[in-house]
C-alpha atoms as a PDB file:
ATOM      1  CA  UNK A   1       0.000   0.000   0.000  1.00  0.00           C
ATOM      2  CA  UNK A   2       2.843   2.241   0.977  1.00  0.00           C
ATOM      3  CA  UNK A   3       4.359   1.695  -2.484  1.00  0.00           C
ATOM      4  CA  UNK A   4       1.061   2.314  -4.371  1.00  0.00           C
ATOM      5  CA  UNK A   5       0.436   5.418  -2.319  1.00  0.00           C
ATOM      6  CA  UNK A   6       3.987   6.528  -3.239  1.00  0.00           C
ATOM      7  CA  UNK A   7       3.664   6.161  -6.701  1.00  0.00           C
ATOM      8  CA  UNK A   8       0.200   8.055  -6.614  1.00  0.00           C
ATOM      9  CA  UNK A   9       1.985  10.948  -5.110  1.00  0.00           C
ATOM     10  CA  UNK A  10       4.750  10.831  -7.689  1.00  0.00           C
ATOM     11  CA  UNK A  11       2.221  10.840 -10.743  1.00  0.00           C
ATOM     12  CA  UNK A  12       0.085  13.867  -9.065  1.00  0.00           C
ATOM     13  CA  UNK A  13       3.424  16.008  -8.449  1.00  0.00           C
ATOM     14  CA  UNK A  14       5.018  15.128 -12.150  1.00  0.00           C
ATOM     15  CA  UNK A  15       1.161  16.116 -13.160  1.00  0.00           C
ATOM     16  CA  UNK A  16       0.722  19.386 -11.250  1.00  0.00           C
ATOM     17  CA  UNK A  17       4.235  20.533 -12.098  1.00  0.00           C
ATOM     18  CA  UNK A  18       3.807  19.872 -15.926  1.00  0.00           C
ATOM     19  CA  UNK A  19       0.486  22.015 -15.916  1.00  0.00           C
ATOM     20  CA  UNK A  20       2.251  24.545 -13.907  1.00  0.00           C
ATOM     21  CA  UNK A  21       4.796  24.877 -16.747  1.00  0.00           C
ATOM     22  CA  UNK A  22       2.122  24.911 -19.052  1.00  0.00           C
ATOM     23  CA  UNK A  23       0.549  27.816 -16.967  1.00  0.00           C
ATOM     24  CA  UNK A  24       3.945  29.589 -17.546  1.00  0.00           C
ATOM     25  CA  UNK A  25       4.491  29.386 -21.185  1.00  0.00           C
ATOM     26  CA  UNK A  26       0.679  30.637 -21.751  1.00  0.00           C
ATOM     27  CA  UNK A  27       1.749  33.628 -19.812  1.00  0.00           C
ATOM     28  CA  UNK A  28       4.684  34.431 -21.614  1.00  0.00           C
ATOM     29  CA  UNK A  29       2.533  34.167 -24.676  1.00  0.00           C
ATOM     30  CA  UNK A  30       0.178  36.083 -23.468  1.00  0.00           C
ATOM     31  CA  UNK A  31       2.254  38.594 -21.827  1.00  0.00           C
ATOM     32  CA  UNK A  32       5.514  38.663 -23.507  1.00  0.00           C
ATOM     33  CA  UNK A  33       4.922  38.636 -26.724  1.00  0.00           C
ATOM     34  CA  UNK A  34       7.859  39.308 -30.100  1.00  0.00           C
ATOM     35  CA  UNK A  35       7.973  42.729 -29.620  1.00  0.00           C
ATOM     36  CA  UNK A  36      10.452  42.933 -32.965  1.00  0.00           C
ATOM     37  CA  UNK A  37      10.876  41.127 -35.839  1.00  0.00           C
ATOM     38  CA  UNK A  38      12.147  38.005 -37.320  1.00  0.00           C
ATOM     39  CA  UNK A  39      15.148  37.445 -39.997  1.00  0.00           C
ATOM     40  CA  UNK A  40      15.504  33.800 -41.042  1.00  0.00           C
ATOM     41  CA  UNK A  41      19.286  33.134 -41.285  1.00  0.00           C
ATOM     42  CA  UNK A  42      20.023  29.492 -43.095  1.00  0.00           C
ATOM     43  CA  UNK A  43      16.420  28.310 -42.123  1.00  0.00           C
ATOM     44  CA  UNK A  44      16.819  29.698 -38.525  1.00  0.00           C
ATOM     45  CA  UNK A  45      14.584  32.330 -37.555  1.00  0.00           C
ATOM     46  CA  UNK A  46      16.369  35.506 -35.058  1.00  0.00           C
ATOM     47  CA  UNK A  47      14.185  37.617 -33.174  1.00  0.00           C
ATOM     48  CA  UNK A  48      15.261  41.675 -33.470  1.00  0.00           C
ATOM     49  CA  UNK A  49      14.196  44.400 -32.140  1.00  0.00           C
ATOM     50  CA  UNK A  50      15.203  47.537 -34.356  1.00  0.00           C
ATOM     51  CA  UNK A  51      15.017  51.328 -33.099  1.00  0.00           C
ATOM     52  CA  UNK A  52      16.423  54.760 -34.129  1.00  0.00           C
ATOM     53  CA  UNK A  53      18.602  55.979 -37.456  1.00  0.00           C
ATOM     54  CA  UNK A  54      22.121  56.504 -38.138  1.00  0.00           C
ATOM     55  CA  UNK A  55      25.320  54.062 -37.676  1.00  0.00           C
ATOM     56  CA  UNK A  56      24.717  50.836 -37.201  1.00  0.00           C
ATOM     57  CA  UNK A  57      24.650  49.617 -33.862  1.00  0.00           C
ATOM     58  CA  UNK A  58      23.839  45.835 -32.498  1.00  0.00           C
ATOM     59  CA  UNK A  59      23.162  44.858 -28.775  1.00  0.00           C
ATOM     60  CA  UNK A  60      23.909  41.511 -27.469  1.00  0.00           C
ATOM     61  CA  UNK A  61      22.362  40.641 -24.057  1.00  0.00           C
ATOM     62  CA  UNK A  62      24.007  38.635 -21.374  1.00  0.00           C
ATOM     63  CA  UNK A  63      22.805  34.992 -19.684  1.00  0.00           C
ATOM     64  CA  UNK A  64      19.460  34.665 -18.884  1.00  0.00           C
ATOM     65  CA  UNK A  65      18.440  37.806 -20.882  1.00  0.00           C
ATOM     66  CA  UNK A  66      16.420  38.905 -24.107  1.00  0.00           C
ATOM     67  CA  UNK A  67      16.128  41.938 -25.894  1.00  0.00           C
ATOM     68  CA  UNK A  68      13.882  43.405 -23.487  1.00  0.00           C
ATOM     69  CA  UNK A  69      17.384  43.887 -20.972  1.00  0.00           C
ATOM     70  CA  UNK A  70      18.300  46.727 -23.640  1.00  0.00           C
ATOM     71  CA  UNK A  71      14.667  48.037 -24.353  1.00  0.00           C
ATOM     72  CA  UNK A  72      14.142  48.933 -20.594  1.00  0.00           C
ATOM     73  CA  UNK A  73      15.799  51.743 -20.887  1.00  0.00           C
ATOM     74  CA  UNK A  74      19.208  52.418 -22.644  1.00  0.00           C
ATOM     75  CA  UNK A  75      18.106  50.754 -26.298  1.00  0.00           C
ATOM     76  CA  UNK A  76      15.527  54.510 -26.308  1.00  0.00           C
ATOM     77  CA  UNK A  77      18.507  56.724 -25.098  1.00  0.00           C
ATOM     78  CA  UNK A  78      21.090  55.225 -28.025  1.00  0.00           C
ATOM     79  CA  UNK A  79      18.181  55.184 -30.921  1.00  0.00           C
ATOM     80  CA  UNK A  80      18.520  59.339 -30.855  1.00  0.00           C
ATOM     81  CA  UNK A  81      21.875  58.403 -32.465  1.00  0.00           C
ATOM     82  CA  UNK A  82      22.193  55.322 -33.903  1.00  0.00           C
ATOM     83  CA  UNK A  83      20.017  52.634 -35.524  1.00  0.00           C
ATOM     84  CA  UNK A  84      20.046  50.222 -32.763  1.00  0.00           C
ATOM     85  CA  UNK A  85      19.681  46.586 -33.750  1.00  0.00           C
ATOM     86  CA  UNK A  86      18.720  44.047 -30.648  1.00  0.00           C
ATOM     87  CA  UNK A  87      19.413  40.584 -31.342  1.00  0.00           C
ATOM     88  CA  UNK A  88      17.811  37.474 -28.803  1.00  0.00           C
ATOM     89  CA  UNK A  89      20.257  35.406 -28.607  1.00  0.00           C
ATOM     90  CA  UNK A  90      19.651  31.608 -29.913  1.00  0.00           C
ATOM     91  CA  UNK A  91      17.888  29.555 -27.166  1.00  0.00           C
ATOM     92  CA  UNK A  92      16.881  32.906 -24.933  1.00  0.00           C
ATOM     93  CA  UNK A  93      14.143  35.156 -25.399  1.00  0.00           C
ATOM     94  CA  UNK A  94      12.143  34.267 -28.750  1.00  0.00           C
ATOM     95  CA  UNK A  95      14.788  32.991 -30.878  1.00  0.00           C
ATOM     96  CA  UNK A  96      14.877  29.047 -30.902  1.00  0.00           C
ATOM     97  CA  UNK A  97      17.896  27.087 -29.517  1.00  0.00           C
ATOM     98  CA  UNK A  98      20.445  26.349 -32.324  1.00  0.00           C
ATOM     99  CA  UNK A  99      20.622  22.920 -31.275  1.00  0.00           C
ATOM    100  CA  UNK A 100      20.147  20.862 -27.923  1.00  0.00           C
ATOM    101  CA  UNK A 101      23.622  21.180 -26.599  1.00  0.00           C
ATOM    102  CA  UNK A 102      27.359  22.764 -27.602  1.00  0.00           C
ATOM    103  CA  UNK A 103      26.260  25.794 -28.718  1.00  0.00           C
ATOM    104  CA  UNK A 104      29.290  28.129 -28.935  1.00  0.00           C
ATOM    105  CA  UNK A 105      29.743  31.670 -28.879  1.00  0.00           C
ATOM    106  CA  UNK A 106      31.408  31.146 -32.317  1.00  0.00           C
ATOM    107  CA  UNK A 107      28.169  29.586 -33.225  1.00  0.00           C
ATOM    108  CA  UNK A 108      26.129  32.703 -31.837  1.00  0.00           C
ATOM    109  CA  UNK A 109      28.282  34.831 -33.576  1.00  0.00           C
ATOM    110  CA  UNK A 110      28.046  33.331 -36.916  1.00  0.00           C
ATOM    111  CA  UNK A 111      24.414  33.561 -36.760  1.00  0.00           C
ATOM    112  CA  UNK A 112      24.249  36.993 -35.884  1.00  0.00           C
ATOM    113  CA  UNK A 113      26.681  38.356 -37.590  1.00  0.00           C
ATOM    114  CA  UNK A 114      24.735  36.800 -40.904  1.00  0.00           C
ATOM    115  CA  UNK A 115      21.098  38.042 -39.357  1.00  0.00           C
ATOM    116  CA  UNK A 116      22.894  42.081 -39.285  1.00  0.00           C
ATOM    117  CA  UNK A 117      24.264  41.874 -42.739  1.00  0.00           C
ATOM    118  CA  UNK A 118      20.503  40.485 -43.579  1.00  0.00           C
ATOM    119  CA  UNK A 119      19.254  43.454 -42.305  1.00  0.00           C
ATOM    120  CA  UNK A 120      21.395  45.831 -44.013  1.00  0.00           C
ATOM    121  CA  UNK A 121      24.217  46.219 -40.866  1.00  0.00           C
ATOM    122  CA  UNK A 122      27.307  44.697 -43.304  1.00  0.00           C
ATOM    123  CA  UNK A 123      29.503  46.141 -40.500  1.00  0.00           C
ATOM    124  CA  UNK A 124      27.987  47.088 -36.736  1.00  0.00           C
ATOM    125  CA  UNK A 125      29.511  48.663 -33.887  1.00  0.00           C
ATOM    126  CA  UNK A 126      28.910  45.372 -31.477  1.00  0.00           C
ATOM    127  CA  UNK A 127      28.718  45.885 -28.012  1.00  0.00           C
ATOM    128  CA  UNK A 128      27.660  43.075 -25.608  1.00  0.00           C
ATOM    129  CA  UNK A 129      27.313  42.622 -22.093  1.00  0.00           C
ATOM    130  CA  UNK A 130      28.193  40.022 -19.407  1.00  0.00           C
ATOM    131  CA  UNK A 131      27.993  36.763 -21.858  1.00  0.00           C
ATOM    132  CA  UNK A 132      27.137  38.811 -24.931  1.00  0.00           C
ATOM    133  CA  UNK A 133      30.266  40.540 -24.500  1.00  0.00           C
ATOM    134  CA  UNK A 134      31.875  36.729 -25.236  1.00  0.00           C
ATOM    135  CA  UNK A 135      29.894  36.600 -28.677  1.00  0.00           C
ATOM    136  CA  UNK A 136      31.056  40.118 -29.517  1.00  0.00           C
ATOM    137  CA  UNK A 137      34.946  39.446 -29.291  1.00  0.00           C
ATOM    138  CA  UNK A 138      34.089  35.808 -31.054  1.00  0.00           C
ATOM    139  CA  UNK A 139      32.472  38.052 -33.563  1.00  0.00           C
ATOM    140  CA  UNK A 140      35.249  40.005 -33.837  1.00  0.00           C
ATOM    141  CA  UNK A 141      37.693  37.569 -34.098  1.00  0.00           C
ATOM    142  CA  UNK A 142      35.898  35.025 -36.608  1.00  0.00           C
ATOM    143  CA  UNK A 143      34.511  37.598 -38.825  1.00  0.00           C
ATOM    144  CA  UNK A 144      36.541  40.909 -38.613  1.00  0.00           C
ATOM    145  CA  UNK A 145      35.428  42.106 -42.230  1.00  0.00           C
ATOM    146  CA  UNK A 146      31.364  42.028 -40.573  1.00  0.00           C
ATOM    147  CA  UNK A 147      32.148  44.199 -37.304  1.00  0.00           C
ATOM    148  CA  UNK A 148      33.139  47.909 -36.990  1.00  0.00           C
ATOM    149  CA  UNK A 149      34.234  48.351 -33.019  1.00  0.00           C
ATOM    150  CA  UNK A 150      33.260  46.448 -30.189  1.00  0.00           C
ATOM    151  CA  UNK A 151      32.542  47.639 -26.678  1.00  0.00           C
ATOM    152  CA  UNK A 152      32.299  45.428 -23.797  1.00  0.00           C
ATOM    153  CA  UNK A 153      30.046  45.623 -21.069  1.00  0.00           C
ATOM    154  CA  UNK A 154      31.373  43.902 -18.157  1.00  0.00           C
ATOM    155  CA  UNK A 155      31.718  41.060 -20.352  1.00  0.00           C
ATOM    156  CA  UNK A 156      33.220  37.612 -19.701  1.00  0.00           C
ATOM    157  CA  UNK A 157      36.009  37.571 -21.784  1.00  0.00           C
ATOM    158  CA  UNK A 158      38.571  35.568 -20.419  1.00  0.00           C
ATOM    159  CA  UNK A 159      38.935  31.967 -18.827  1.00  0.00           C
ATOM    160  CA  UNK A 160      38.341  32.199 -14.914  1.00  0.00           C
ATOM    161  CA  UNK A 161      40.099  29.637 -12.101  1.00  0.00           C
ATOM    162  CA  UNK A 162      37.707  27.873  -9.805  1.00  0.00           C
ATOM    163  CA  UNK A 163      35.399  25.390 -10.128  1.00  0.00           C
ATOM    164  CA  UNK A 164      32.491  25.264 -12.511  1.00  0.00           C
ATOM    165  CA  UNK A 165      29.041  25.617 -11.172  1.00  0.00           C
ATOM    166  CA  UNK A 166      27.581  22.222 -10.301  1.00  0.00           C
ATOM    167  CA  UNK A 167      24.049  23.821 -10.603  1.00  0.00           C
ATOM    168  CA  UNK A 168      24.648  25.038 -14.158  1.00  0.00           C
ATOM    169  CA  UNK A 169      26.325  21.568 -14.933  1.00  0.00           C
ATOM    170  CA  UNK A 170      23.268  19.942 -13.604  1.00  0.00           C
ATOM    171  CA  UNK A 171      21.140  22.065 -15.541  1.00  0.00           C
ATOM    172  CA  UNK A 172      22.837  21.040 -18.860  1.00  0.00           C
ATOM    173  CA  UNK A 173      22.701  17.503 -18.092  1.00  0.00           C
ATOM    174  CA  UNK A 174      20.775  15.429 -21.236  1.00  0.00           C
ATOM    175  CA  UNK A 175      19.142  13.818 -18.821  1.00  0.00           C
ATOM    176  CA  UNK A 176      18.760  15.973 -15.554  1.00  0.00           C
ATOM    177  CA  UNK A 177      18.485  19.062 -17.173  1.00  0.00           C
ATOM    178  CA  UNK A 178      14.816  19.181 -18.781  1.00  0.00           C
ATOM    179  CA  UNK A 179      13.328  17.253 -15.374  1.00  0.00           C
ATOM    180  CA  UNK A 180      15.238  20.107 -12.882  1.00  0.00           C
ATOM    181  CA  UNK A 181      14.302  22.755 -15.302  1.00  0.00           C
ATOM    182  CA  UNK A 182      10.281  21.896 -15.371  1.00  0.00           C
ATOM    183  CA  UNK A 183      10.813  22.147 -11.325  1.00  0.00           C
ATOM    184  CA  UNK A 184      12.303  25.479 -11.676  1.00  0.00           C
ATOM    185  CA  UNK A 185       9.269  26.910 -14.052  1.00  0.00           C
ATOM    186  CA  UNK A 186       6.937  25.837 -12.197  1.00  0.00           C
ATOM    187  CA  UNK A 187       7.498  26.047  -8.625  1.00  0.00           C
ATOM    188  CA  UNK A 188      10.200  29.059  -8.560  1.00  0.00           C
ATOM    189  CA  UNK A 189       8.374  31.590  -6.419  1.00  0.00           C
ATOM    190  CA  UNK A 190       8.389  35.665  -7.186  1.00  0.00           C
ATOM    191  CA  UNK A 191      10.815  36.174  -3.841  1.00  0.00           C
ATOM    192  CA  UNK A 192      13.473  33.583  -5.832  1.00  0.00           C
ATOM    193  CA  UNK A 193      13.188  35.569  -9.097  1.00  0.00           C
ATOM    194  CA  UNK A 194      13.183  39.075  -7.523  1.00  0.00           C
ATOM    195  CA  UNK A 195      16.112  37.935  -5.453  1.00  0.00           C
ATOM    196  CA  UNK A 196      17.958  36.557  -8.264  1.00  0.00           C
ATOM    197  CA  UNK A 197      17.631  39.811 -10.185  1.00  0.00           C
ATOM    198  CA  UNK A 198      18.556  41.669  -7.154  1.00  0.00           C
ATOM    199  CA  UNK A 199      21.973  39.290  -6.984  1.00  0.00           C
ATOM    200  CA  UNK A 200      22.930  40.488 -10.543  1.00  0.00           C
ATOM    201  CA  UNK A 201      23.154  44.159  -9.624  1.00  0.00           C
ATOM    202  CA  UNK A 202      24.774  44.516  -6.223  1.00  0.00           C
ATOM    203  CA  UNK A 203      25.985  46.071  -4.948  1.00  0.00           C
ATOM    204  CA  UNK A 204      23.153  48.147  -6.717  1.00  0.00           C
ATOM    205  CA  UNK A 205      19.565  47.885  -6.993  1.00  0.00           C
ATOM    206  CA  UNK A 206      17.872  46.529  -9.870  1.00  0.00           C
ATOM    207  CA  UNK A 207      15.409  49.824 -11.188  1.00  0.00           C
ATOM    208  CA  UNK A 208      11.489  49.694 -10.344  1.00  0.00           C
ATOM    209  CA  UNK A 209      10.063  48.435 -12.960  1.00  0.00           C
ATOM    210  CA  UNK A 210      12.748  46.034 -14.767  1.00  0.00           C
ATOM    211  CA  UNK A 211      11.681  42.637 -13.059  1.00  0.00           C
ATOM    212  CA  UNK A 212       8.002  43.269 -14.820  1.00  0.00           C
ATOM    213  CA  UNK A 213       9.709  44.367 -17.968  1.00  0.00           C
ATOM    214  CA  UNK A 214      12.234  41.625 -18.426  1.00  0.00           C
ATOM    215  CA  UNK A 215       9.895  39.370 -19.088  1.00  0.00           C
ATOM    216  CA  UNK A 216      10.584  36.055 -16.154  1.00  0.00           C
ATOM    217  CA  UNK A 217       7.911  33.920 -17.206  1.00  0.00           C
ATOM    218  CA  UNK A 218      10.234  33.718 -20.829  1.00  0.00           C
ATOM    219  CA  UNK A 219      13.280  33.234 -18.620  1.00  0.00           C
ATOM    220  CA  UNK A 220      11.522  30.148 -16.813  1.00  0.00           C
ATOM    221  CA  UNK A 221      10.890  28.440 -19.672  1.00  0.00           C
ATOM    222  CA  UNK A 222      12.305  25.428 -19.649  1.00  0.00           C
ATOM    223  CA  UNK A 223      14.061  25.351 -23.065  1.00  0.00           C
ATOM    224  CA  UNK A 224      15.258  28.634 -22.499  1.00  0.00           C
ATOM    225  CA  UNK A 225      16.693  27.682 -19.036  1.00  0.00           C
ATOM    226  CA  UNK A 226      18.241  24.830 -20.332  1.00  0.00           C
ATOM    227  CA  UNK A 227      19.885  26.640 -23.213  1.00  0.00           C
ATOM    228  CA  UNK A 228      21.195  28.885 -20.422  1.00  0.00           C
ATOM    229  CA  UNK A 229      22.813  26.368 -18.687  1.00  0.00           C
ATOM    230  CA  UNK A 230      24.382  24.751 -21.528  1.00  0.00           C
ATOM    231  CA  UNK A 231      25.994  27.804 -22.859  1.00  0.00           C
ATOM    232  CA  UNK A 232      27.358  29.075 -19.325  1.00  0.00           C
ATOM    233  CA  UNK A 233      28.720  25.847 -18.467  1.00  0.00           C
ATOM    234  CA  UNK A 234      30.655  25.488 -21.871  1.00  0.00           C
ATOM    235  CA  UNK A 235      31.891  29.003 -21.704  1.00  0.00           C
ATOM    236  CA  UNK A 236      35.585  28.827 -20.015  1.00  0.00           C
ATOM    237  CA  UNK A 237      37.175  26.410 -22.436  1.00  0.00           C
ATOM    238  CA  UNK A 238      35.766  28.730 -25.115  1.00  0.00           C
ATOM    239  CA  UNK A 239      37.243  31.420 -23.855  1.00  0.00           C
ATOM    240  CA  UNK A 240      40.018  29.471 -23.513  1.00  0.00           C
ATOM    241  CA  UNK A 241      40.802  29.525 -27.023  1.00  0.00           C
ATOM    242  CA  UNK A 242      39.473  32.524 -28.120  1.00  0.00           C
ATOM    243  CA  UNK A 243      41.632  35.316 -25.914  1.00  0.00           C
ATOM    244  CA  UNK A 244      44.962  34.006 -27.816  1.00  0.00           C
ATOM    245  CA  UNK A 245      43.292  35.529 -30.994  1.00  0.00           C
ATOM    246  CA  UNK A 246      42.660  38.969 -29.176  1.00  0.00           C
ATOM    247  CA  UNK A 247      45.987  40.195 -30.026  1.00  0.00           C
ATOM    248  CA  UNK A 248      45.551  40.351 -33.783  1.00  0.00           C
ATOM    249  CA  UNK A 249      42.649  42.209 -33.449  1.00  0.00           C
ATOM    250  CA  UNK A 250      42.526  45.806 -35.562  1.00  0.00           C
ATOM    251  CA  UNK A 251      39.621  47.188 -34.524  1.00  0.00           C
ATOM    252  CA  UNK A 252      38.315  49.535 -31.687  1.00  0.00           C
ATOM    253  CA  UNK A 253      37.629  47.658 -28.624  1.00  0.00           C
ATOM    254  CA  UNK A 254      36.128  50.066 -26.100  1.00  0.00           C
ATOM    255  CA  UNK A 255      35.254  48.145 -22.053  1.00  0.00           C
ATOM    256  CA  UNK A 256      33.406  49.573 -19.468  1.00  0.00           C
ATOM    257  CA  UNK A 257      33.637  47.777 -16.103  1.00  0.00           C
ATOM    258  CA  UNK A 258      32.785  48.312 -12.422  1.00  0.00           C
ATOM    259  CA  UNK A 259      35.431  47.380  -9.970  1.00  0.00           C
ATOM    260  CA  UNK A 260      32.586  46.123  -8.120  1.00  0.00           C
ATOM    261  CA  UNK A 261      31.210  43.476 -10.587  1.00  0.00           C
ATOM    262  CA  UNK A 262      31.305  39.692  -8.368  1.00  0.00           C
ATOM    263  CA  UNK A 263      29.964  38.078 -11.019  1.00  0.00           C
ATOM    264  CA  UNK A 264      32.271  38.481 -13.769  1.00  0.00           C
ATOM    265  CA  UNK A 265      35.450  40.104 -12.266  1.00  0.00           C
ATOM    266  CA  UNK A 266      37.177  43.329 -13.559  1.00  0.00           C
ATOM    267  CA  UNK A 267      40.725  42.112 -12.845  1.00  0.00           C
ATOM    268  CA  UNK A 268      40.220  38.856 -14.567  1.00  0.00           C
ATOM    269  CA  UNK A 269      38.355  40.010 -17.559  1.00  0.00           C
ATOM    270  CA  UNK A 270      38.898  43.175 -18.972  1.00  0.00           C
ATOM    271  CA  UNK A 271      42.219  44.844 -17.455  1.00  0.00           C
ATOM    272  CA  UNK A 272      43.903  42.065 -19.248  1.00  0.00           C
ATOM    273  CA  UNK A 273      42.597  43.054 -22.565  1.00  0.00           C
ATOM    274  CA  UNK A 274      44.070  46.328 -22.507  1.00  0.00           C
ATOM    275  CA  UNK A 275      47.516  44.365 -22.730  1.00  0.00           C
ATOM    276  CA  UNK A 276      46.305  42.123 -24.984  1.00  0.00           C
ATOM    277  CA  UNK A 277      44.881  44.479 -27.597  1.00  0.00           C
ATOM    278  CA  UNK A 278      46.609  47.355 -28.730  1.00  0.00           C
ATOM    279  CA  UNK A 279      44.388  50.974 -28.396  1.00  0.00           C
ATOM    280  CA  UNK A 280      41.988  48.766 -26.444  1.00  0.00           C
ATOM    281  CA  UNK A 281      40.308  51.096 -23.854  1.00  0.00           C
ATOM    282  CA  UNK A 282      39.504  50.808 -19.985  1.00  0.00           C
ATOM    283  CA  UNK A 283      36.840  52.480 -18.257  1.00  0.00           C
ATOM    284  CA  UNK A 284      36.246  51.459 -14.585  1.00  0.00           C
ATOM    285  CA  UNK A 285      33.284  52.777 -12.668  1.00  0.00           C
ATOM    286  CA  UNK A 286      34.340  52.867  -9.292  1.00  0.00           C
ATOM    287  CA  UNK A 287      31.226  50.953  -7.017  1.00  0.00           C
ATOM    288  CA  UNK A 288      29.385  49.600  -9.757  1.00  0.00           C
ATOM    289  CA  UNK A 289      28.798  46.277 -10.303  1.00  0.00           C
ATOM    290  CA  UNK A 290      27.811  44.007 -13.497  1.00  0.00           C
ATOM    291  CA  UNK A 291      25.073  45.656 -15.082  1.00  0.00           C
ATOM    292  CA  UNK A 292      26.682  49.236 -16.364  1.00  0.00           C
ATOM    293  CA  UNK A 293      23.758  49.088 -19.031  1.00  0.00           C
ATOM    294  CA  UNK A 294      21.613  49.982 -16.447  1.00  0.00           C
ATOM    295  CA  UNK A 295      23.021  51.927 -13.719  1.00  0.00           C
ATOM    296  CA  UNK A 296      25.856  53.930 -15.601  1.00  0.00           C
ATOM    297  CA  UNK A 297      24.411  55.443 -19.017  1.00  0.00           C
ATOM    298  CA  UNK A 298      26.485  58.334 -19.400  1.00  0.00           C
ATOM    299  CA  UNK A 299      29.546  56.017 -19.439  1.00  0.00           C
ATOM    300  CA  UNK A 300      27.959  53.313 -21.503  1.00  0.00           C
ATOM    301  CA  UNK A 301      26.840  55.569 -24.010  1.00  0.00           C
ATOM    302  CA  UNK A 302      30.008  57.761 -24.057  1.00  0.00           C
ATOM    303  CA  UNK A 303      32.020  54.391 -24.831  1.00  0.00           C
ATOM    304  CA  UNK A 304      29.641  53.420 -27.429  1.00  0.00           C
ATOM    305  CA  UNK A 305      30.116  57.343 -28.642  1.00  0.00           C
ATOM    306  CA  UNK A 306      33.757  56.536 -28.683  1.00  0.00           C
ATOM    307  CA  UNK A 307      33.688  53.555 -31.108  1.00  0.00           C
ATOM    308  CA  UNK A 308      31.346  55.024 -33.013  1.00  0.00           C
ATOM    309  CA  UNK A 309      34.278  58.317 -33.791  1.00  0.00           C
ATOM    310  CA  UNK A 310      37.682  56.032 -33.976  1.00  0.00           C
ATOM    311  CA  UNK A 311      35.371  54.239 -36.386  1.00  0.00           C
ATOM    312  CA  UNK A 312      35.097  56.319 -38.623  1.00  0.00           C
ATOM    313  CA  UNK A 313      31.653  56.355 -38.312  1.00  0.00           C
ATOM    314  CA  UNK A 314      30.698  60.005 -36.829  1.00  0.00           C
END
């Protein structure tokens, strides 16, 4: 009886849990809607959001973002001078995974770099922040005719000591991964998300506003979660090989990063690239922490500014 009565409990928990992720994706369909655009790129479709006139200017968002990172608030402020071009990256927001696993950021970056020459950008200033900033130097690197300048937003840029996180590991697991990521859809609770977006700005505050415009109930979906997980976990050894490359870079390479940033570390990822590219430029904001998109615009913007002149393109 104990055994039967087990097994009922099992079947009603897998049962509630699957209709609570069903619950979940109907409200990101509902709620979160494409707000852009979609380019098909070798039979793939990427999701854009386009704003604003003048030189062309992509934005690549970090983990566990979308589009709507950039049209909170900055993406408004840069489309009075530039024609701003905001890519989802594959597996996050509303453009579909590339694949199930191994993903690269050379991957990423071939497929945007083909969905901005689609839409007219043959050669964009790139900037990208936190994991986007990854896909922006691959970008640079792998196709150096199809980029401009790149500015990097606290981005993760360079391979890190330390272990790898066992929950992101777990996460990517073939088999693990899609059964933990239906538990985190459905039962994560509003104080776990608003604390997790909290954790990405400190020692700041994430703005009023952003967790309802960010658009979780996309984030918990448990494709997109598990695309997440796959590309974070793979990141270091890509890294890895990519920084060698930095070197031969010709191109401006603008960085803004605070010296307050615990999740991907100043010292580790972008004081190094000064030495390793030459003209490369530093700017550290003093207190801040990893999202400079959001809590340092004047700097962000006067970077971007930057690229945009030793570009040649104002």
């Amino acid at each position: 009886m104990a055994s039967i009565a087990l097994i009922a409990v099992v079947v009603i928990a897998t049962a509630l849990t699957l209709w609570k992720v069903g619950q979940r994706k109907l409200e990101a369909a509902r709620d979160f809607p494409p707000d852009g655009a979609f380019v098909n790129v070798d039979g793939h479709p990427v999701h854009y959001v386009e704003l604003g006139t003048g030189p062309d200017l992509v934005l690549l968002h970090g983990a566990s973002g979308n589009t709507r990172d950039f049209t909170f608030d900055l993406a408004g402020k840069l489309a009075k001078s530039y024609r701003v071009i905001i890519f989802d990256r594959p597996g996050l927001g509303h453009t579909p995974p590339l694949k199930r696993s191994g993903v690269t950021i050379v991957d990423q970056a071939n497929l945007l770099s083909k969905a901005a020459q689609q839409l007219g950008a043959q050669a964009p200033i790139v900037a990208g922040q936190s994991f986007g900033g990854a896909v922006a130097m691959a970008w640079a690197v792998n196709h150096p005719d199809r980029i401009s300048a790149v500015v990097s937003l606290a981005g993760a840029t360079y391979p890190w000591e330390g272990e790898l996180d066992a929950f992101n590991a777990r996460l990517a697991h073939s088999i693990k991964g899609p059964i933990i990521a239906r538990l985190i859809s459905a039962w994560a609770s509003a104080d776990y998300v608003a604390d997790s977006i909290e954790g990405v700005f400190v020692p700041q505050s994430a703005p009023s506003g952003y967790g309802a415009h960010i658009g979780v109930p996309m984030i918990l979906n448990p494709n997109s979660l598990i695309a997440n997980a796959q590309q974070r976990h793979d990141l270091r050894p890509q890294v890895e090989a990519l920084h060698s490359k930095y070197s031969g870079l010709d191109l401006p390479v603008e960085i803004v990063h605070g010296d307050a940033d615990i999740t991907v570390g100043l010292y580790v990822h972008s004081t190094r690239m000064v030495d390793d590219i030459k003209g490369a430029n530093l700017v550290v904001l003093p207190g801040v922490g990893h999202m400079p998109q959001h809590v340092s615009h004047p700097e962000v913007i006067a970077a971007i500014d930057r690229a945009a002149v030793r570009a040649g393109l104002r």
